[in-house]
Protein backbone atom coordinates (compact mmCIF):
# COMPACT_ATOMS: atom_id res chain seq x y z
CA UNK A 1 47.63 -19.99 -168.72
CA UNK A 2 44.99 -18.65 -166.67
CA UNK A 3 42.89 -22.03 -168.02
CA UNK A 4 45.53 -24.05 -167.34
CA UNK A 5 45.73 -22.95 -163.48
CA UNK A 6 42.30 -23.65 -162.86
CA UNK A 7 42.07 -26.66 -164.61
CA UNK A 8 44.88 -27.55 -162.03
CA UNK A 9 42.86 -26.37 -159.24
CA UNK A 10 40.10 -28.46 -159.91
CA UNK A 11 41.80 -31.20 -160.47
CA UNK A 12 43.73 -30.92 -156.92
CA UNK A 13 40.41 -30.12 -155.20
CA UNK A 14 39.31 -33.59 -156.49
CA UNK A 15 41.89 -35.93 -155.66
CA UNK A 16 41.66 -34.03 -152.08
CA UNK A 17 37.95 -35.36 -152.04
CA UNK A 18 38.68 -38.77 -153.33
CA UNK A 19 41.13 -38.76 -150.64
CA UNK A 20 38.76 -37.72 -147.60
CA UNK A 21 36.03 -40.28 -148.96
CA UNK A 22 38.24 -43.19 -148.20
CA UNK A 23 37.05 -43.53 -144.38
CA UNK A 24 38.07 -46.98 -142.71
CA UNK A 25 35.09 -49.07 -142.54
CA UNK A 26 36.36 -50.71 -139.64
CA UNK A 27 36.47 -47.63 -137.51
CA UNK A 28 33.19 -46.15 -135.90
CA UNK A 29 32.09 -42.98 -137.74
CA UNK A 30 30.04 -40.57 -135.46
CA UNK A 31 28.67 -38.79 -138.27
CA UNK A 32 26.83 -42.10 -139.61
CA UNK A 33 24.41 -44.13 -138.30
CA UNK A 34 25.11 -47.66 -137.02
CA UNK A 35 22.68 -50.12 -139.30
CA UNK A 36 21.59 -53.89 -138.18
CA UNK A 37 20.40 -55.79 -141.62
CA UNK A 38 20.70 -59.49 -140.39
CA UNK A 39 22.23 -62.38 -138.41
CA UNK A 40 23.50 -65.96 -139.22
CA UNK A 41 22.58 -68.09 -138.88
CA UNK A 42 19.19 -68.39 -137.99
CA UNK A 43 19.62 -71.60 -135.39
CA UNK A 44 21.82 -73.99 -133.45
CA UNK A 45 22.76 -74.83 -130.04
CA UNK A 46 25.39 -73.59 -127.28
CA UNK A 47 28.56 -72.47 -129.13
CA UNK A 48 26.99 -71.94 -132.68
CA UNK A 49 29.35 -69.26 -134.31
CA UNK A 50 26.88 -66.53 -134.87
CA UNK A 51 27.73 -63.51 -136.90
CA UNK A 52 25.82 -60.01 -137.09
CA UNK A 53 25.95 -58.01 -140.04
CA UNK A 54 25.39 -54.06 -140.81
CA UNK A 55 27.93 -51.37 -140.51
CA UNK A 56 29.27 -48.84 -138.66
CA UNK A 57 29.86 -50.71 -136.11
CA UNK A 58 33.67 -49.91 -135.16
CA UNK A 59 36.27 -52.15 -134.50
CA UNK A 60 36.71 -52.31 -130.44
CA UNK A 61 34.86 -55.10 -129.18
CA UNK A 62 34.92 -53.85 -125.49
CA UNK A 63 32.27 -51.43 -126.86
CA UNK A 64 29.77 -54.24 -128.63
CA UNK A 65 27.86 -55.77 -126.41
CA UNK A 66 25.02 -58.73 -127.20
CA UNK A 67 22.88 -61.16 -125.35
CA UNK A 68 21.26 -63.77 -126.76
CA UNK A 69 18.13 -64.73 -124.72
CA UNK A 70 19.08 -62.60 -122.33
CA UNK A 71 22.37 -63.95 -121.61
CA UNK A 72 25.89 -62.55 -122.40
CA UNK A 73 27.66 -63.72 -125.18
CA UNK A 74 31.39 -62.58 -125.86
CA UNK A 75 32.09 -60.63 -129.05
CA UNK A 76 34.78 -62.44 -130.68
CA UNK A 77 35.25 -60.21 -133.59
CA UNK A 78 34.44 -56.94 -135.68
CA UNK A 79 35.48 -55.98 -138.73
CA UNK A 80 33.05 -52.40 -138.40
CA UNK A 81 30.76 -54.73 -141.02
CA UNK A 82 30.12 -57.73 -139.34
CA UNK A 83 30.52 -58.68 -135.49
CA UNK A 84 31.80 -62.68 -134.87
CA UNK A 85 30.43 -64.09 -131.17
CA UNK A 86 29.27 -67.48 -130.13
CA UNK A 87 26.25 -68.70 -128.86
CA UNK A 88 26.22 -69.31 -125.11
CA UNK A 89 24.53 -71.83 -123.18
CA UNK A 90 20.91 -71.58 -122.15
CA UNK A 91 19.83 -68.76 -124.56
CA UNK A 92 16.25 -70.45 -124.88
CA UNK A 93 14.50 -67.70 -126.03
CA UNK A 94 16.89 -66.18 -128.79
CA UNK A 95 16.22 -62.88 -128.83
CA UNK A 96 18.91 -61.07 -130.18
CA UNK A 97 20.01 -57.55 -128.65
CA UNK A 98 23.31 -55.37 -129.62
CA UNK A 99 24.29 -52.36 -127.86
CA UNK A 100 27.18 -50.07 -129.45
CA UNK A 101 29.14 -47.86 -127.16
CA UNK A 102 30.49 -45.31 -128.80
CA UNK A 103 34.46 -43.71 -127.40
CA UNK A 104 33.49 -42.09 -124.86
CA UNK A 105 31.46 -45.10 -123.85
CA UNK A 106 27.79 -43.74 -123.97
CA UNK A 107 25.17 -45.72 -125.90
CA UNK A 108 25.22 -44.95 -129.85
CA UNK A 109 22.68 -47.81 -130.72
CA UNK A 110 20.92 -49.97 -128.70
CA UNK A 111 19.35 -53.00 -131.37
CA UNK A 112 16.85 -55.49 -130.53
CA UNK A 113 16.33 -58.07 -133.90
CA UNK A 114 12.54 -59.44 -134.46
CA UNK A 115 13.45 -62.60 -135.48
CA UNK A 116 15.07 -64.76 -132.70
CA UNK A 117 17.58 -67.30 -133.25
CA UNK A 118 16.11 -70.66 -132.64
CA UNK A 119 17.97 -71.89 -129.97
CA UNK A 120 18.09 -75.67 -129.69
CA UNK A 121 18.79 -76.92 -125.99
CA UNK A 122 20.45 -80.77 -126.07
CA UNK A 123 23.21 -82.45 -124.17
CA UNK A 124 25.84 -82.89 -126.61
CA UNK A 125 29.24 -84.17 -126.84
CA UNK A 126 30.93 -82.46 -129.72
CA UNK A 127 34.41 -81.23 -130.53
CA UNK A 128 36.58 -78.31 -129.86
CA UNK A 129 39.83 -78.69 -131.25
CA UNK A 130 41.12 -81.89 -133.61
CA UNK A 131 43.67 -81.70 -136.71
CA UNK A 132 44.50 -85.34 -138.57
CA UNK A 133 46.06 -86.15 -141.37
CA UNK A 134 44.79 -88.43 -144.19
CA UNK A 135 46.87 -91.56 -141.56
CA UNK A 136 45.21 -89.81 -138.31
CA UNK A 137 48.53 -88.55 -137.27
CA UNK A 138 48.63 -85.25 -135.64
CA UNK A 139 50.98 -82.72 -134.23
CA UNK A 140 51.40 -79.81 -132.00
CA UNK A 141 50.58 -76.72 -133.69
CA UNK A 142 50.75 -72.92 -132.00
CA UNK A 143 47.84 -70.22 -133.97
CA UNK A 144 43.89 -70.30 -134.35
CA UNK A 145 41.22 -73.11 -133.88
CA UNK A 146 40.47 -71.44 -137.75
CA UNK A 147 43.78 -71.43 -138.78
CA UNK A 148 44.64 -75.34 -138.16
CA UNK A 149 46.07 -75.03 -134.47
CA UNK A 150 46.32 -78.14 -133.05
CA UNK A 151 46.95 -80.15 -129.37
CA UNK A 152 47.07 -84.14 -129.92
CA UNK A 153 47.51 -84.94 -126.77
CA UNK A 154 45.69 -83.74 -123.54
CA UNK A 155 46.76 -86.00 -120.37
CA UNK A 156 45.57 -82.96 -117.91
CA UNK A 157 43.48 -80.39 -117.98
CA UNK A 158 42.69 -76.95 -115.61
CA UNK A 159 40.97 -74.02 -116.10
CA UNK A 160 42.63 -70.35 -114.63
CA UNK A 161 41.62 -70.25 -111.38
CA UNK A 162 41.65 -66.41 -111.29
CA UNK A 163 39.22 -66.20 -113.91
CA UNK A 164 36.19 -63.32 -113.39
CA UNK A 165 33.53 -62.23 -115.75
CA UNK A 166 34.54 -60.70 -118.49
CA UNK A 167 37.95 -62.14 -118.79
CA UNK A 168 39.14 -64.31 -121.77
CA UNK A 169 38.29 -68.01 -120.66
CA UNK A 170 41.59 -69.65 -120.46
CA UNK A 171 42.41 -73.35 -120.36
CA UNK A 172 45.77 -75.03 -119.20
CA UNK A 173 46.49 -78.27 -120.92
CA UNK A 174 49.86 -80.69 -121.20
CA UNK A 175 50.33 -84.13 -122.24
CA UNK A 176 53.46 -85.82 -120.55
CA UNK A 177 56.21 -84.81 -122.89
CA UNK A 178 55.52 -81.93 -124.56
CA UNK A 179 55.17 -78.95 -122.11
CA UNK A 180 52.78 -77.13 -121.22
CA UNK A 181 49.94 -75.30 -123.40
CA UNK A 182 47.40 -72.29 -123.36
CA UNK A 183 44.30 -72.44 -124.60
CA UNK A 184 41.93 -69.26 -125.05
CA UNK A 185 38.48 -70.37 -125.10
CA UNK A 186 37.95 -67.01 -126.41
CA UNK A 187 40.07 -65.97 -128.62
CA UNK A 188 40.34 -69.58 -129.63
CA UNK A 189 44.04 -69.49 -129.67
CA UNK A 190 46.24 -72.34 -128.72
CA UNK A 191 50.33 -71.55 -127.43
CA UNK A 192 53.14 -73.33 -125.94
CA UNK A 193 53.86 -72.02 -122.41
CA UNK A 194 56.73 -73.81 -121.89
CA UNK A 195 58.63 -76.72 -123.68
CA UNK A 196 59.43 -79.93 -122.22
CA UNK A 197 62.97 -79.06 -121.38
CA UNK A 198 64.80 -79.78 -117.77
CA UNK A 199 62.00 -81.92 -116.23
CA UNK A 200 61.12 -85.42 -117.57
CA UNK A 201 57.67 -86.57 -117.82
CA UNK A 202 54.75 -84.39 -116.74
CA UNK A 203 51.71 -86.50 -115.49
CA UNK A 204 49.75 -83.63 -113.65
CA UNK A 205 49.18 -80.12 -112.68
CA UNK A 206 47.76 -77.93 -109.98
CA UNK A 207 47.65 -74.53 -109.07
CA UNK A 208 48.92 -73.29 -105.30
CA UNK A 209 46.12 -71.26 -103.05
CA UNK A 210 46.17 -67.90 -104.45
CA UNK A 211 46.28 -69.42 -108.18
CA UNK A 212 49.09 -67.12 -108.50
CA UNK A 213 51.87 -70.29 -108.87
CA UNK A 214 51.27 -72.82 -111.14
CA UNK A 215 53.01 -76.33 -109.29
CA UNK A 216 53.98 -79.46 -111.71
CA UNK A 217 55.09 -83.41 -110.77
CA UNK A 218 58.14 -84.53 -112.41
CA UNK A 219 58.45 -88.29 -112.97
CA UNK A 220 62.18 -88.84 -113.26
CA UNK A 221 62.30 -92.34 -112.04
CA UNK A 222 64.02 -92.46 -108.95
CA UNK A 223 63.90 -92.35 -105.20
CA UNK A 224 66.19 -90.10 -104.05
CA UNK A 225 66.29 -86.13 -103.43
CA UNK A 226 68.61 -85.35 -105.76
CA UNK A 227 66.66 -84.14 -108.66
CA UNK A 228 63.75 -81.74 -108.56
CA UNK A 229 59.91 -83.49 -108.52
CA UNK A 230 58.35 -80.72 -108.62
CA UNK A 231 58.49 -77.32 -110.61
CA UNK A 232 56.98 -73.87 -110.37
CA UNK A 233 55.87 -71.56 -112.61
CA UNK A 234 54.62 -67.67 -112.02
CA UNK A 235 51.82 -66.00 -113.54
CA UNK A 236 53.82 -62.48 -113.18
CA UNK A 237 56.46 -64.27 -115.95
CA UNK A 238 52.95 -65.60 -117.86
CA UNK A 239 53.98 -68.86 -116.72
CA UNK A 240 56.66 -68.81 -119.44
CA UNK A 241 59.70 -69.77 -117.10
CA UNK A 242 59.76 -73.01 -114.67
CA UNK A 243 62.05 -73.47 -111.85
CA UNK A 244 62.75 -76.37 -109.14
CA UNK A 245 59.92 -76.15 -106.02
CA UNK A 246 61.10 -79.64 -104.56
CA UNK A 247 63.58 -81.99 -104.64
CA UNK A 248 62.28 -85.51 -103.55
CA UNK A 249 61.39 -89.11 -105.11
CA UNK A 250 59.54 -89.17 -108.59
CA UNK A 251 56.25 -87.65 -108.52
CA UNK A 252 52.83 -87.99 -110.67
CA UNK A 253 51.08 -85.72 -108.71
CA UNK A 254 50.41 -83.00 -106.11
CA UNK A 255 47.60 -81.19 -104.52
CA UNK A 256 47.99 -78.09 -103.05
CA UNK A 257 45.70 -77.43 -100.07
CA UNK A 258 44.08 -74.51 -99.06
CA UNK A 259 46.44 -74.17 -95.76
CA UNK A 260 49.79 -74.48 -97.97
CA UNK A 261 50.06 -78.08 -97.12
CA UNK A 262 51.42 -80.22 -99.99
CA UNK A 263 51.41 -83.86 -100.61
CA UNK A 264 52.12 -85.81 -104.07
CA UNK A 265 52.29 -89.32 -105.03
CA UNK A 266 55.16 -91.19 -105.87
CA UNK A 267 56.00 -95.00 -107.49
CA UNK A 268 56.78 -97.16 -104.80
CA UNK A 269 53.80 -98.80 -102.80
CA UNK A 270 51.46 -96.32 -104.28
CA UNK A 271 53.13 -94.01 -101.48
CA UNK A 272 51.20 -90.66 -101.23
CA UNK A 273 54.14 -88.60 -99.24
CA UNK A 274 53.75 -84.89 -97.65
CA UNK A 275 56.38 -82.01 -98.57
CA UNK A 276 58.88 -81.96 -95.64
CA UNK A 277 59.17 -77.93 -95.78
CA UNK A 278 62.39 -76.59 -94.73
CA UNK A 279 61.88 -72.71 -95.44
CA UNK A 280 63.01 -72.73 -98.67
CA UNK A 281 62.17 -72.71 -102.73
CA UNK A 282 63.44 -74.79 -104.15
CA UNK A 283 62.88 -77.41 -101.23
CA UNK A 284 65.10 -79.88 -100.40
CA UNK A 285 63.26 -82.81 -98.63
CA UNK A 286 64.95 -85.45 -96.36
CA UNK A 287 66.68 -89.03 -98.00
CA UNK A 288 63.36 -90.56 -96.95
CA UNK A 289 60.62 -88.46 -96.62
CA UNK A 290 57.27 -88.15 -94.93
CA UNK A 291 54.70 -90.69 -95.81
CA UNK A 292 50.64 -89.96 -95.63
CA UNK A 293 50.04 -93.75 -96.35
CA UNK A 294 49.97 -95.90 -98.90
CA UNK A 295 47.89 -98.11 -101.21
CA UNK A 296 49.36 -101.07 -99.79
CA UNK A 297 47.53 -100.69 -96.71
CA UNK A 298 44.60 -102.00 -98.80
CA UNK A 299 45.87 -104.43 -101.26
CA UNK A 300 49.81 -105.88 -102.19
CA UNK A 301 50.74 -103.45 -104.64
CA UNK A 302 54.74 -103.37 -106.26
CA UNK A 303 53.87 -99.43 -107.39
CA UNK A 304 50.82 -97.50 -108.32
CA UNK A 305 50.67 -94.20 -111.00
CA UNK A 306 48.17 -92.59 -108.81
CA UNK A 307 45.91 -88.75 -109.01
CA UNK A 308 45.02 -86.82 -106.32
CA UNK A 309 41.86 -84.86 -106.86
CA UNK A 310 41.05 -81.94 -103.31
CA UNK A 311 37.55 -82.13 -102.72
CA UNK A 312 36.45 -78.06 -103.20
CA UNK A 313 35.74 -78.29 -99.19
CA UNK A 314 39.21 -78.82 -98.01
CA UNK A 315 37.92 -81.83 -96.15
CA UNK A 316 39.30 -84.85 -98.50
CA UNK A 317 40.68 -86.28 -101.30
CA UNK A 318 39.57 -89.01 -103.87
CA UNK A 319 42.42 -90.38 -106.31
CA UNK A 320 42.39 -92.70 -109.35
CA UNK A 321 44.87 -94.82 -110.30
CA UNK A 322 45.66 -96.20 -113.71
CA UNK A 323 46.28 -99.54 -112.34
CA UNK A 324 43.37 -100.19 -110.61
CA UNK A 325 39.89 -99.91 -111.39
CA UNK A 326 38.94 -98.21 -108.25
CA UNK A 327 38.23 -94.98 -107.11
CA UNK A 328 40.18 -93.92 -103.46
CA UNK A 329 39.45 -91.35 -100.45
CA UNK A 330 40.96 -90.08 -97.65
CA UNK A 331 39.87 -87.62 -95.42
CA UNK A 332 41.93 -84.31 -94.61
CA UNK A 333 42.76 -83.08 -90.83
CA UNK A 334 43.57 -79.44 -90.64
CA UNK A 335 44.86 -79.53 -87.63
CA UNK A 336 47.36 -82.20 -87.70
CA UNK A 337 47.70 -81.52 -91.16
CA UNK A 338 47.63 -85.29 -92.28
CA UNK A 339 45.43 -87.45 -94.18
CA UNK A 340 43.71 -90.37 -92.63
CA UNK A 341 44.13 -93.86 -94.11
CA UNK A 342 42.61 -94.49 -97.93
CA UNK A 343 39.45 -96.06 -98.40
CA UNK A 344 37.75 -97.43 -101.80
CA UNK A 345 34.92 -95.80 -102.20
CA UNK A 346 34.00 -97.19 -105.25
CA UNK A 347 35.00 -99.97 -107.89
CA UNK A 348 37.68 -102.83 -106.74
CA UNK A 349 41.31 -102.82 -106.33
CA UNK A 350 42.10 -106.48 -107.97
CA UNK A 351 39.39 -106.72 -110.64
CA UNK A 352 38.42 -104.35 -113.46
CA UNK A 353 35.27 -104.02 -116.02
CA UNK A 354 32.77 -101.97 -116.95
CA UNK A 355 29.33 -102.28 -114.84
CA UNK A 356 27.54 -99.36 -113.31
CA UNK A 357 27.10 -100.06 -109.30
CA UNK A 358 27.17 -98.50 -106.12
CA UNK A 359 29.87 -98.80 -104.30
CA UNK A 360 32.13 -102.21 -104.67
CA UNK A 361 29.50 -103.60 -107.36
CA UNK A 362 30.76 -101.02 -109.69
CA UNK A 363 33.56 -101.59 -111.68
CA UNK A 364 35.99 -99.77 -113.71
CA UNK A 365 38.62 -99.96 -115.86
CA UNK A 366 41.37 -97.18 -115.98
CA UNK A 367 39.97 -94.57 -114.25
CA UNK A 368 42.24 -91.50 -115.32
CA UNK A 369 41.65 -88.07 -114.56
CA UNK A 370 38.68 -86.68 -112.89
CA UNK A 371 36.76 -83.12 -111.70
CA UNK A 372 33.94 -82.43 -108.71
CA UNK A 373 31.59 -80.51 -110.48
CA UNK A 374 28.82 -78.30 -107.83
CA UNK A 375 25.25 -80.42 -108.24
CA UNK A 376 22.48 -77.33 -107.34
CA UNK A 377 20.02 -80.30 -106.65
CA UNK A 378 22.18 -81.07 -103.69
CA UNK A 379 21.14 -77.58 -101.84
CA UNK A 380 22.62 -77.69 -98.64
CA UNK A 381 24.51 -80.96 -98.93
CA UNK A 382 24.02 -84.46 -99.14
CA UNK A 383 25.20 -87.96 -97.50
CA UNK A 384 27.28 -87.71 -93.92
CA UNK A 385 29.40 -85.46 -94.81
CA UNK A 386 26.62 -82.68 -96.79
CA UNK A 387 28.19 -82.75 -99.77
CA UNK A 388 27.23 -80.60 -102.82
CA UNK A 389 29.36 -82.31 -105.32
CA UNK A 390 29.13 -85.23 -108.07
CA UNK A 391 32.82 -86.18 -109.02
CA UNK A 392 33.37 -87.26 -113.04
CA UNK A 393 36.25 -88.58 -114.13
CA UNK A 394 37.72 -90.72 -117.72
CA UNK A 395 37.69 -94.47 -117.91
CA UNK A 396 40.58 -94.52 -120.83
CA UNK A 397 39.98 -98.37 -121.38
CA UNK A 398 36.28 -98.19 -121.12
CA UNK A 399 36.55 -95.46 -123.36
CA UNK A 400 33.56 -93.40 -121.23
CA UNK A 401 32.83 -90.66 -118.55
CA UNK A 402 31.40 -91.69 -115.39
CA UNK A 403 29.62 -89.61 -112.45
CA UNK A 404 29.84 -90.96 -109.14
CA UNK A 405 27.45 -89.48 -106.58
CA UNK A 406 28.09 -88.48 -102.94
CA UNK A 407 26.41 -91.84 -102.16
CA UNK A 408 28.67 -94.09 -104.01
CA UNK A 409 26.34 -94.56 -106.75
CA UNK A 410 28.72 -94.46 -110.21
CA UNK A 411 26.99 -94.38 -113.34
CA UNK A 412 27.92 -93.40 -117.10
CA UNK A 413 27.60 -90.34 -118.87
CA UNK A 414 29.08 -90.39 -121.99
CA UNK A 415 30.89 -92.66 -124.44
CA UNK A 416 30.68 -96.63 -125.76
CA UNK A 417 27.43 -95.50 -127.73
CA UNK A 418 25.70 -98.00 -130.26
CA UNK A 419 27.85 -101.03 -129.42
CA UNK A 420 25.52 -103.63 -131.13
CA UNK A 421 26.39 -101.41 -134.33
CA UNK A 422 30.18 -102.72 -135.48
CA UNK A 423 30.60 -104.72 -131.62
CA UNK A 424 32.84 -101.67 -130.55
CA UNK A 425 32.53 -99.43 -127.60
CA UNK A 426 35.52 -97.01 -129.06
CA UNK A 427 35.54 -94.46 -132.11
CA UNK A 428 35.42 -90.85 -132.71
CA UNK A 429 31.21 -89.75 -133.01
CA UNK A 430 29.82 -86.48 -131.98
CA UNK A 431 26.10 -86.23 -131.02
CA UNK A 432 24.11 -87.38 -127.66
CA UNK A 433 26.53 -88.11 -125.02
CA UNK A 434 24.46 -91.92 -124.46
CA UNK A 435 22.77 -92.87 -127.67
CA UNK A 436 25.66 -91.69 -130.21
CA UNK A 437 29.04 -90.24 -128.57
CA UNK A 438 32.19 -92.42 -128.75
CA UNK A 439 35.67 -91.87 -127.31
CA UNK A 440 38.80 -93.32 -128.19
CA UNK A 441 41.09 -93.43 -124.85
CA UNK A 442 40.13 -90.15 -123.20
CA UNK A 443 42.08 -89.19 -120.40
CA UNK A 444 42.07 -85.36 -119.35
CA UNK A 445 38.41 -84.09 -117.97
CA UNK A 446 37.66 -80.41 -116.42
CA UNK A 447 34.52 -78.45 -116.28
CA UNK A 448 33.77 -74.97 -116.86
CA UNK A 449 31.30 -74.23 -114.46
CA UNK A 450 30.66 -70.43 -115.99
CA UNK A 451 29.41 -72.15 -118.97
CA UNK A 452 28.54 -75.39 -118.12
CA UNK A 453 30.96 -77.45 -120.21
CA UNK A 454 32.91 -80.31 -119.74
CA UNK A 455 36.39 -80.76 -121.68
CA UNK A 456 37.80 -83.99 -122.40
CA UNK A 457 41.07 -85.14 -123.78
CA UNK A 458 40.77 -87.55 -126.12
CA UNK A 459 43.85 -89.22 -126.78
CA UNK A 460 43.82 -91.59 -129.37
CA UNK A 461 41.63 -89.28 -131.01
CA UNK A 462 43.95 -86.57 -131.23
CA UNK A 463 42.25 -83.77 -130.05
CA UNK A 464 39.54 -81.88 -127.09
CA UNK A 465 35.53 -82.88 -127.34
CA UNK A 466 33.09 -81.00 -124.98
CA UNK A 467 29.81 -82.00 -122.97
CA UNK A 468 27.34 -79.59 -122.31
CA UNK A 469 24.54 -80.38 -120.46
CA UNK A 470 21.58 -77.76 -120.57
């Protein structure tokens, strides 16, 4: 008996230790080391997937931190064995440092790897997000980039406008009828905000001043103030719920300016009109509303789908307008609150092509949706009006990206690569944004000026590319 007992005893005492040597590898453990053994891989460019391996490295990435070349890169990912980040741009050196916090946030290993990762500087175009079937066909689909998430369609495009270091980069995207979407850079997650549901066809969107209200253009196809044109959404609800901001004629778009003044275009005459406030949300404009002008000042137009683009110095606006290969401006006053007559500041409103130019020698096809991205050559400004901006924008029938200067001066940067190849200027290529990149209809375009990347919707291609430029 007395055999028996301790035979029990021992057996207890080992399933107890079996028991306490099952630690979770994914947690940090304070009585172990935290080991480095290698990365991969061993080179690429800007947004390589890069993955460190070792152990004991705990599970929290708020407490991994890594540069490559001496510049931040986000940590995706730990599974205590293996840490998931990306290569960011300009890491030209490639030396590889980790720093482990451990919970109470002091330093438990600071790691500095011999070997750097080659880093390989280029201007690429490339692709973020794209899911076809064997037919091309593609369809909305909520989850990871990983895990087959897709977005088909990407008409417009903005980045959060409350965004600061350290926060998950997030992208706004819609298409005209299917809502709007979420996309975490990041995390590389894609989600549906919001359905298409009581507007009817969303062409644009903006955010207001504070970047607190997200505003959207209804096109419901008629000219009267009985239906909302524009929607809000709040980032307070996560921009989950929309409700009526205006009620007014159809609209394709709206800028918000930094003074609260409104204006959005509309069908008729390629009218750009100005919110008529009456002290209330939702608004309820007059049966015919204030006009800023129209494109029929220029040229005879029945109607006009036109995009208004604020200059980032409050002091004018360019538009585009699918039916006309021309690119518009007219100048802001803040004290009358008005804009001035359009101009065209580039292209022609009655004929299209492609040809690089300055001015009215250029000429364009469907110019689409564009961005003003900061140009540090510039310094303090260039042209009358000191500007420190180039302005890109899609050509969805030329099937490019063009950059026109503060001059005039428009010029391509991407797209209709290797035409003499097949005699096509369209596709779906990856590679140098001149010599190999082709779209197929893009028509969205932002920038990401924290990592110097453009995004482009390409439509017929089903999915987002990217432009860096190093």
């Amino acid at each position: 008996m007395k055999k028996h007992l301790i035979a029990v005893f021992a057996c207890c005492l080992f399933f107890v230790g079996c028991k306490d040597d099952k630690v979770d590898s994914s947690q940090y453990d304070p009585s172990q080391p935290v080991v480095f053994t290698d990365f991969t891989p061993k080179e690429g460019g800007v947004r390589t997937r890069l993955y460190i391996e070792g152990s004991n490295f705990g599970s929290d990435e708020s407490k991994i931190h890594i540069t490559i070349g001496g510049v931040k890169a986000k940590t995706i990912g730990s599974d205590g064995k293996k840490i998931y980040c990306m290569v960011p741009p300009k890491s030209f050196d490639g030396i590889i440092n980790v720093r482990v916090d451990g919970p109470d946030g002091r330093t438990v290993a600071d790691y500095t790897f011999e070997q750097p990762f080659a880093y390989a500087p280029a201007t690429v175009v490339g692709t973020l997000l794209r899911k076809v079937d064997e037919n091309g066909n593609a369809a909305f689909q909520e989850g990871t980039f990983e895990g087959g998430a897709s977005i088909p369609s990407n008409d417009c495009m903005v980045f959060d406008p409350q965004y600061e270091e350290g926060d998950n980069r997030l992208l706004f995207s819609a298409n005209r009828y299917d809502g709007l979407h979420l996309i975490d850079l990041t995390a590389q997650t894609v989600k549906r905000l919001f359905p298409r549901t009581q507007y009817s066809t969303m062409y644009s969107f903006t955010f207001d001043a504070t970047g607190d209200t997200l505003l959207f253009a209804d096109d419901h196809g008629q000219q009267n103030t009985t239906r909302a044109n524009i929607y809000y959404a709040l980032r307070r609800e996560n921009f989950r719920r929309i409700r009526p901001y205006n009620y007014g004629w159809t609209s394709y778009s709206l800028i918000y300016m930094d003074d609260g003044t409104v204006f959005y275009t509309t069908w008729w005459d390629g009218k750009v009109l100005k919110m008529t406030r009456t002290g209330s949300i939702p608004n309820i404009e007059p049966d015919e509303p204030e006009v800023a002008f129209s494109l029929s000042q220029l040229s005879s137009v029945g109607g006009s789908h036109t995009i208004l683009f604020k200059h980032p110095s409050n002091k004018f606006i360019y538009m585009l307008s699918d039916n006309f290969g021309a690119v518009f401006r007219a100048d802001y006053d803040a004290a009358n609150k008005t804009l001035g007559n359009p101009s065209v500041i580039a292209g022609n409103m009655s004929e299209k092509g492609f040809r690089e130019g300055t001015g009215g020698s250029a000429r364009f096809q469907n110019p689409h949706f564009g961005v003003f991205v900061k140009n540090d050559k510039y310094g303090e400004g260039i042209g009358s009006d000191k500007d420190q901006y180039d302005f890109y924008f899609t050509d969805r029938n030329n099937h490019c990206i063009w950059k026109l200067d503060p001059y005039g001066v428009a010029t391509m940067v991407a797209g209709r690569s290797n035409e003499n190849v097949d005699n096509r200027v369209w596709g779906y290529v990856d590679g140098d944004p001149l010599h190999e990149a082709r779209f197929n209809q893009p028509s969205g375009l932002t920038y990401d000026p924290d990592q110097d990347i453009f995004y482009i919707g390409d439509i017929d291609n089903k999915g987002i590319r990217y432009m860096t430029t190093e």
